[in-house]
C-alpha atoms as a PDB file:
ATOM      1  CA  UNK A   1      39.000 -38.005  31.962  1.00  0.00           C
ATOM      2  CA  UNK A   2      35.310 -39.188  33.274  1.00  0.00           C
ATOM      3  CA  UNK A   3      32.326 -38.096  30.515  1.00  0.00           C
ATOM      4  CA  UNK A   4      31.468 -35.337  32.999  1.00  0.00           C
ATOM      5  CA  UNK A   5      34.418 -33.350  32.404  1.00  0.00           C
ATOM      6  CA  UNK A   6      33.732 -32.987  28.722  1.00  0.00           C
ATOM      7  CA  UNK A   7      30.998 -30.459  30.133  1.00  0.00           C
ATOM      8  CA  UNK A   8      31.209 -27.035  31.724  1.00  0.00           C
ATOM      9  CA  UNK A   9      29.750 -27.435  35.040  1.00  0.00           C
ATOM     10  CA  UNK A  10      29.455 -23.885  37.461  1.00  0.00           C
ATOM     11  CA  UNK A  11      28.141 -22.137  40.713  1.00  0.00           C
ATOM     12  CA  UNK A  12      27.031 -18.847  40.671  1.00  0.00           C
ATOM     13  CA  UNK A  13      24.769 -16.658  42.858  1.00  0.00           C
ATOM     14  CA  UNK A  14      20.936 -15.909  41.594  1.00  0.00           C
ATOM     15  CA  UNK A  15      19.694 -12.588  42.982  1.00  0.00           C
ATOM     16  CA  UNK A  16      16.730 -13.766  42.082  1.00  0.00           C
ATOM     17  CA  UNK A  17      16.623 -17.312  43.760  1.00  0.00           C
ATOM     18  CA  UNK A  18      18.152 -16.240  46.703  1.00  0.00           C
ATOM     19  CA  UNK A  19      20.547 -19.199  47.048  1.00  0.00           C
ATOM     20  CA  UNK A  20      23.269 -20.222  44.769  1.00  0.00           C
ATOM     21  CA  UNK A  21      22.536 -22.494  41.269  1.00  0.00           C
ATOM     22  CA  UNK A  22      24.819 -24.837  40.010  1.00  0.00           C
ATOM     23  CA  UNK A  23      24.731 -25.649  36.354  1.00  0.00           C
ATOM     24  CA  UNK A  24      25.547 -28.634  34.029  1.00  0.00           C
ATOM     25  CA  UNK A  25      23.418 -26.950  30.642  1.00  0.00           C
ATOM     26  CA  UNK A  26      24.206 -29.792  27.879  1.00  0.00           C
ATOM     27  CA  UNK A  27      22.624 -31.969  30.031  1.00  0.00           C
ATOM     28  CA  UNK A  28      20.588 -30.656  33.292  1.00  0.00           C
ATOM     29  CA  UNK A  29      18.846 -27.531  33.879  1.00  0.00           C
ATOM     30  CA  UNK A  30      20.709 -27.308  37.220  1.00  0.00           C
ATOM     31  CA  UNK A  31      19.937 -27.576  41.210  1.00  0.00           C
ATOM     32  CA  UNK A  32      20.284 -25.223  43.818  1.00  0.00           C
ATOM     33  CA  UNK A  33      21.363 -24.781  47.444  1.00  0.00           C
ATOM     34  CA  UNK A  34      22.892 -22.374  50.222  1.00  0.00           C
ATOM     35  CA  UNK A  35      26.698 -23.400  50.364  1.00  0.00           C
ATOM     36  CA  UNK A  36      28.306 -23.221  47.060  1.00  0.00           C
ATOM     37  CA  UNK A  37      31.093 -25.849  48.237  1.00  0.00           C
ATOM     38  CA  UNK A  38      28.549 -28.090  49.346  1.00  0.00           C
ATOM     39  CA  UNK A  39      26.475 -27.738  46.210  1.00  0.00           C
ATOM     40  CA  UNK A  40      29.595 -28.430  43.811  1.00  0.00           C
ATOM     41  CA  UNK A  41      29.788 -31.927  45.548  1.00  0.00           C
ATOM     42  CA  UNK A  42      26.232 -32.272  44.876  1.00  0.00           C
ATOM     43  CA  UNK A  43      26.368 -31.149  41.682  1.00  0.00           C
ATOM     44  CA  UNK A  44      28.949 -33.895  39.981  1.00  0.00           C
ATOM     45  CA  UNK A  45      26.742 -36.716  42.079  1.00  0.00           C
ATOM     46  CA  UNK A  46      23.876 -35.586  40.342  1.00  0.00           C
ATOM     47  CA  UNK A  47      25.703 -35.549  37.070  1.00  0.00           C
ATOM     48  CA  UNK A  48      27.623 -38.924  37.710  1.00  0.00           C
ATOM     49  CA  UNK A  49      23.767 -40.160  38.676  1.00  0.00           C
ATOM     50  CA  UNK A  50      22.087 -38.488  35.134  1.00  0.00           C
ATOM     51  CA  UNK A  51      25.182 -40.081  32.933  1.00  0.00           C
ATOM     52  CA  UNK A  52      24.986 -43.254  34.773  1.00  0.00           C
ATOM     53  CA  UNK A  53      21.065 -43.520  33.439  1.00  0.00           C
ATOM     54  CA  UNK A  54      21.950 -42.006  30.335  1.00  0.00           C
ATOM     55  CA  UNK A  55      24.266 -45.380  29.879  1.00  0.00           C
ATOM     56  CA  UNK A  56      22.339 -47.568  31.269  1.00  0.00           C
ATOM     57  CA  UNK A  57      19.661 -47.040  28.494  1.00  0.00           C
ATOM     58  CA  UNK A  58      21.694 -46.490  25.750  1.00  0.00           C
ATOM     59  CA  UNK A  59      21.681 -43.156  25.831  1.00  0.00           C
ATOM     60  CA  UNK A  60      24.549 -41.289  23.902  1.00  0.00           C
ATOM     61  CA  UNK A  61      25.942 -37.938  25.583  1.00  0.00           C
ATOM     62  CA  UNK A  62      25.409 -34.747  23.769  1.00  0.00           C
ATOM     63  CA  UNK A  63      28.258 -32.996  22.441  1.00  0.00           C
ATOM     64  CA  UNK A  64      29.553 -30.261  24.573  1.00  0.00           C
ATOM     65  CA  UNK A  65      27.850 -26.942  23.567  1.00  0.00           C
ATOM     66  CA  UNK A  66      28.597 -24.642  26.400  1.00  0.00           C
ATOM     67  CA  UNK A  67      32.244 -24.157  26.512  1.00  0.00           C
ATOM     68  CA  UNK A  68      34.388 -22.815  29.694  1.00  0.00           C
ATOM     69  CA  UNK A  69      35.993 -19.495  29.344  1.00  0.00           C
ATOM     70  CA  UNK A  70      39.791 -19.367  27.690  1.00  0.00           C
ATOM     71  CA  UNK A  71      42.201 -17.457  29.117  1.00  0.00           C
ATOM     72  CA  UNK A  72      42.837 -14.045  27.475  1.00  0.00           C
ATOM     73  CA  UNK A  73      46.767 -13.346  26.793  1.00  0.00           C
END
């Protein structure tokens, strides 16, 4: 598993912003764009870039406080 996956990452559309946000909370406040395919991709290379820093200076990870959604049987 790479350290981003221990952290809920998402797309979803802002009325508001008028374009589509994706989100990475325990650690960025997000980024935005038009294609929401496009953005994902964009999305895990800016997260891959902010943990890479986050190493680099000795930086620990936070612990994962925004949990995805489980499955309701």
């Amino acid at each position: 598993m790479r350290p981003s996956d221990r952290h809920h990452k998402w797309i979803e559309w802002s009325d508001e912003d008028n374009a589509y946000l994706g989100r990475y909370p325990d650690v960025i406040t997000g980024i935005h764009g038009s294609d929401p395919i496009r953005l994902y991709r964009e999305l895990c290379e800016v997260v891959d870039d902010v943990l890479t820093s986050f190493q680099a200076s000795g930086r620990t990870l936070p612990e994962p406080m925004t949990k995805p959604m489980r499955e309701v049987a």
